[in-house]
PDB file of N, CA and C in Angstrom:
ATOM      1  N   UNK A   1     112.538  18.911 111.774  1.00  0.00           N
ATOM      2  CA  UNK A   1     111.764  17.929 112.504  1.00  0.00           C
ATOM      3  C   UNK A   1     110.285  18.196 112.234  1.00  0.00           C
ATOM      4  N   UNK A   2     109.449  17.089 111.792  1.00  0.00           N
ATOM      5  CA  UNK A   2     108.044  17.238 111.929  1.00  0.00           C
ATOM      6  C   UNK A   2     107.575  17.336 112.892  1.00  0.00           C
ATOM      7  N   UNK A   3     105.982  17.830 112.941  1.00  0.00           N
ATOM      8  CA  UNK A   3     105.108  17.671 114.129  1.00  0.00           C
ATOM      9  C   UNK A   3     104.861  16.544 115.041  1.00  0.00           C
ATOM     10  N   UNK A   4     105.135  15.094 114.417  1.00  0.00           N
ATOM     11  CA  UNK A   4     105.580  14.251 114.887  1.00  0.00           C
ATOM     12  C   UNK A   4     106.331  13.777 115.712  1.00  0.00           C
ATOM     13  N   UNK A   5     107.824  14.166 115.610  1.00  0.00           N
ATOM     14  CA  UNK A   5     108.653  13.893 115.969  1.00  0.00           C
ATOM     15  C   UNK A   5     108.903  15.364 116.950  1.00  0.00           C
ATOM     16  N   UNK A   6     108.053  16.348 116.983  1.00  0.00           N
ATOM     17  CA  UNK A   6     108.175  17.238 117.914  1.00  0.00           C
ATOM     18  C   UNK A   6     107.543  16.973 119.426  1.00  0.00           C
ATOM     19  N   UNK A   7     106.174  16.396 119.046  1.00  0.00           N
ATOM     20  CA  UNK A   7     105.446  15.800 119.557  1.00  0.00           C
ATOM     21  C   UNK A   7     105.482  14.323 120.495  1.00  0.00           C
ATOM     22  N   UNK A   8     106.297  13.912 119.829  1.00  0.00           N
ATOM     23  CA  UNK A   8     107.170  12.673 120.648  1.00  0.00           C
ATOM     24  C   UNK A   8     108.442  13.467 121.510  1.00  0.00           C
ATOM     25  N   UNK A   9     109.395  14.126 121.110  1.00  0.00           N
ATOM     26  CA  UNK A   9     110.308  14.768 122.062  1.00  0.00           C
ATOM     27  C   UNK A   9     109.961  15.544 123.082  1.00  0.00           C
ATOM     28  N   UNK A  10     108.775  16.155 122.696  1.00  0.00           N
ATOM     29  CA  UNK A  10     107.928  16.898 124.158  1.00  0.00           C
ATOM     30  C   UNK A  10     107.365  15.716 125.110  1.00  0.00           C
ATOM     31  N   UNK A  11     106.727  15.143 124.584  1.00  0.00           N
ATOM     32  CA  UNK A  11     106.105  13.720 125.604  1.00  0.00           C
ATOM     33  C   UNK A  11     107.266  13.250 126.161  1.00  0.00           C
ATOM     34  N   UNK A  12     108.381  12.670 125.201  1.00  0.00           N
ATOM     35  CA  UNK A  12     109.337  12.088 126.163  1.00  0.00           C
ATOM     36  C   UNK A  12     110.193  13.027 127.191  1.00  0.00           C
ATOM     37  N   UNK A  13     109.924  13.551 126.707  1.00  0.00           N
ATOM     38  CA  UNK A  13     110.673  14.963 127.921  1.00  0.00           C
ATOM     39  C   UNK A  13     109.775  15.172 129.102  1.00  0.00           C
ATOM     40  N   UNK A  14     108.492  15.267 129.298  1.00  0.00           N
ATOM     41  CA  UNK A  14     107.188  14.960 130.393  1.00  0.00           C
ATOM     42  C   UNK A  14     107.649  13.433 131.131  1.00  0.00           C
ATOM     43  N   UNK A  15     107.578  12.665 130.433  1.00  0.00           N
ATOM     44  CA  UNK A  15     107.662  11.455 130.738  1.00  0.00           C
ATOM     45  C   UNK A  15     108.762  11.374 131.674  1.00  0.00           C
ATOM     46  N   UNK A  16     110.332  12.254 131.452  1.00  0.00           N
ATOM     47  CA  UNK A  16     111.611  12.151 131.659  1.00  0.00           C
ATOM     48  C   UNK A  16     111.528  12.368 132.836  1.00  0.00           C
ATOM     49  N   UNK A  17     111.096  13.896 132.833  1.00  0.00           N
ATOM     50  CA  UNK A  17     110.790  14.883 134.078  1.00  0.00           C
ATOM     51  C   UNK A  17     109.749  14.125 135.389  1.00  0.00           C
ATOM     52  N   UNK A  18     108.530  13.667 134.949  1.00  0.00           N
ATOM     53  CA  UNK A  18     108.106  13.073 135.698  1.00  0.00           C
ATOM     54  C   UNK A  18     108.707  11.776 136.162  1.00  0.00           C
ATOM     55  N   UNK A  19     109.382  10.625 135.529  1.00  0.00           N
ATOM     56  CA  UNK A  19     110.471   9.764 136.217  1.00  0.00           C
ATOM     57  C   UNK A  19     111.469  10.140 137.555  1.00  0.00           C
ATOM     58  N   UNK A  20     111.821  11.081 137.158  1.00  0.00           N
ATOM     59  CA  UNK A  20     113.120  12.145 138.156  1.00  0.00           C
ATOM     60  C   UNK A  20     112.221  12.573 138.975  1.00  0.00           C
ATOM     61  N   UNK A  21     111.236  13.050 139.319  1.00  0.00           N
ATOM     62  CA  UNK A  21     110.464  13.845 140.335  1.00  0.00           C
ATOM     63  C   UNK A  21     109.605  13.276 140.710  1.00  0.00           C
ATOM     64  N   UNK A  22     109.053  11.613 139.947  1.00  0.00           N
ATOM     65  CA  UNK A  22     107.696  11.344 140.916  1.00  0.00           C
ATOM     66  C   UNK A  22     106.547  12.327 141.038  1.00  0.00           C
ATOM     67  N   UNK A  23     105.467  11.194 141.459  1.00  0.00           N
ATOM     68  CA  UNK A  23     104.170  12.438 141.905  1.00  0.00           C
ATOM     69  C   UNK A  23     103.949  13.396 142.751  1.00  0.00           C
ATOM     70  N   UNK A  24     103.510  14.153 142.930  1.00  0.00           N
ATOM     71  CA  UNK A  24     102.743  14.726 143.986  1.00  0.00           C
ATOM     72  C   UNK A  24     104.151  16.239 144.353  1.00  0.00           C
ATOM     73  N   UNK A  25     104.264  16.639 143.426  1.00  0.00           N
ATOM     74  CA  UNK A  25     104.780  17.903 143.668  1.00  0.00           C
ATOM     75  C   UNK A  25     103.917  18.739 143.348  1.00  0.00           C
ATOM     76  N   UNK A  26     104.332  20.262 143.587  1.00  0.00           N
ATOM     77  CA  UNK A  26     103.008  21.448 142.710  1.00  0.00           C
ATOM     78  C   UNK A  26     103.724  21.233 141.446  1.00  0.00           C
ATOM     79  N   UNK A  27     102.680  22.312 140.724  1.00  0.00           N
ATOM     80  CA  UNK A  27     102.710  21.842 139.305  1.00  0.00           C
ATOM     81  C   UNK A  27     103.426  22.704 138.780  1.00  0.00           C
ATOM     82  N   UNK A  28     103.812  24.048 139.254  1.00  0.00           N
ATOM     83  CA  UNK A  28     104.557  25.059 139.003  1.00  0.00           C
ATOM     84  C   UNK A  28     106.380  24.061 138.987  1.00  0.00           C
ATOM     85  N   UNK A  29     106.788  22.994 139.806  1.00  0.00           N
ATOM     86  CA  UNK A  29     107.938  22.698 140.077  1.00  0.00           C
ATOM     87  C   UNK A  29     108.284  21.970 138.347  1.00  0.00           C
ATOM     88  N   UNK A  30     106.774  20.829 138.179  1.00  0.00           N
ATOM     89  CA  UNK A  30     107.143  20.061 137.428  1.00  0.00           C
ATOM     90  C   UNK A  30     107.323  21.597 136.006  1.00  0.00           C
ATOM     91  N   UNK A  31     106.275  21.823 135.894  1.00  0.00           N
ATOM     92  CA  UNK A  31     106.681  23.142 134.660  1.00  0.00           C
ATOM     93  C   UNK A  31     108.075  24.235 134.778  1.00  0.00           C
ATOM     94  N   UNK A  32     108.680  24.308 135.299  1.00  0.00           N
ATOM     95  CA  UNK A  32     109.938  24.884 135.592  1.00  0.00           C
ATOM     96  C   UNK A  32     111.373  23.605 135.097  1.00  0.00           C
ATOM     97  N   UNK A  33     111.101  22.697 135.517  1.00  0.00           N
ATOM     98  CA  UNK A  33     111.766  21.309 135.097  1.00  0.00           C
ATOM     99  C   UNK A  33     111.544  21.215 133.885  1.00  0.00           C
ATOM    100  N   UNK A  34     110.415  20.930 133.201  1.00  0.00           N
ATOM    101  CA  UNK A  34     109.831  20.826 131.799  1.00  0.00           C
ATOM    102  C   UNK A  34     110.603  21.922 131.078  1.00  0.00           C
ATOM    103  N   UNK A  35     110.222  23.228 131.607  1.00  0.00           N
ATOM    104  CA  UNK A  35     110.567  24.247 130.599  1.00  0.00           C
ATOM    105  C   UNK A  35     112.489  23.708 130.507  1.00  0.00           C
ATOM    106  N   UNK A  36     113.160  23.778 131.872  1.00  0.00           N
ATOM    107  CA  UNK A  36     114.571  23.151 131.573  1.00  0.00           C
ATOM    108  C   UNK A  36     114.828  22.001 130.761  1.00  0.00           C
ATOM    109  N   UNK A  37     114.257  20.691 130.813  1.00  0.00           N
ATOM    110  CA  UNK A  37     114.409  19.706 130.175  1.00  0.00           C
ATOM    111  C   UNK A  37     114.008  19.927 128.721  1.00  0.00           C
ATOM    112  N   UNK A  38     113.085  20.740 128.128  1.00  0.00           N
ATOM    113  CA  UNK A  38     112.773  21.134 126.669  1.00  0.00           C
ATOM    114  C   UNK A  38     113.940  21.984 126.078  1.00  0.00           C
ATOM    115  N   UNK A  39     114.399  22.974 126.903  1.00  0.00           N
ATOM    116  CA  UNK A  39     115.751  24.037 126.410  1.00  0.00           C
ATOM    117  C   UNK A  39     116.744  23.232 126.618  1.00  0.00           C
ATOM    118  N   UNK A  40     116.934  21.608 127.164  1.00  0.00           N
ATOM    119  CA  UNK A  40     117.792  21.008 126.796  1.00  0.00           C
ATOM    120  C   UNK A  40     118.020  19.715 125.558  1.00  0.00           C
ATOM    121  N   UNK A  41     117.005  20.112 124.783  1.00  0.00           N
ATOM    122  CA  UNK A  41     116.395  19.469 123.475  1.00  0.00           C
ATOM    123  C   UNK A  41     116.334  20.459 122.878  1.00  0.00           C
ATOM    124  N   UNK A  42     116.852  21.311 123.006  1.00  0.00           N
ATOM    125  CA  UNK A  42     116.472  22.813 121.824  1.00  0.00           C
ATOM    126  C   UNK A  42     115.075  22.927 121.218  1.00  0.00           C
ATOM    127  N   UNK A  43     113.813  22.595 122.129  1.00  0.00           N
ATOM    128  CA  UNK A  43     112.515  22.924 121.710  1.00  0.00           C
ATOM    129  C   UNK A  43     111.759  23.953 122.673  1.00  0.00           C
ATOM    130  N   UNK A  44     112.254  24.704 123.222  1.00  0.00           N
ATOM    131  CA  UNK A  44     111.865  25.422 124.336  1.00  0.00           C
ATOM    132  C   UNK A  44     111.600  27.002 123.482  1.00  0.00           C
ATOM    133  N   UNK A  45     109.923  27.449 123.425  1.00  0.00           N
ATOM    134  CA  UNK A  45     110.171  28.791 122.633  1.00  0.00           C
ATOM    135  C   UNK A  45     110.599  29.730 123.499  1.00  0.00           C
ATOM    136  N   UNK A  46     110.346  29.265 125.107  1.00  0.00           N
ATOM    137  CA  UNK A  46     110.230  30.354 126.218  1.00  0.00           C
ATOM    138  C   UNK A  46     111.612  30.951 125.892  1.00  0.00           C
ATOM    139  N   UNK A  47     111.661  32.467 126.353  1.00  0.00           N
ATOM    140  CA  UNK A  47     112.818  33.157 126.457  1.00  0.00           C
ATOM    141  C   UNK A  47     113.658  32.684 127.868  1.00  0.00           C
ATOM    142  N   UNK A  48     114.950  32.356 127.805  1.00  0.00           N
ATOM    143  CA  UNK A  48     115.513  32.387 128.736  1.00  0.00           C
ATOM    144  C   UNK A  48     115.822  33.510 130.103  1.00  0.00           C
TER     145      UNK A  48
END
């Protein structure tokens, strides 16, 4: 996959996450979601 198309699967994965959760949570919740929703696209470098 290019940078491109990496770059679009991360956005749409933000995009995803924020749909499902709406505004106004802390930001620690939405980044915990993110990091899950990316390791479920196999783009996540974080260690499990």
């Amino acid at each position: 996959m290019d940078e491109n198309g990496i770059g679009k699967e991360v956005v749409d994965a933000a995009i995803a996450v924020h749909r499902e959760l709406g505004p106004g949570l802390l930001e620690t919740v939405y980044e915990v979601v993110l990091v899950y929703e990316l390791r479920q696209r196999d783009l996540c470098a974080f260690p499990k």
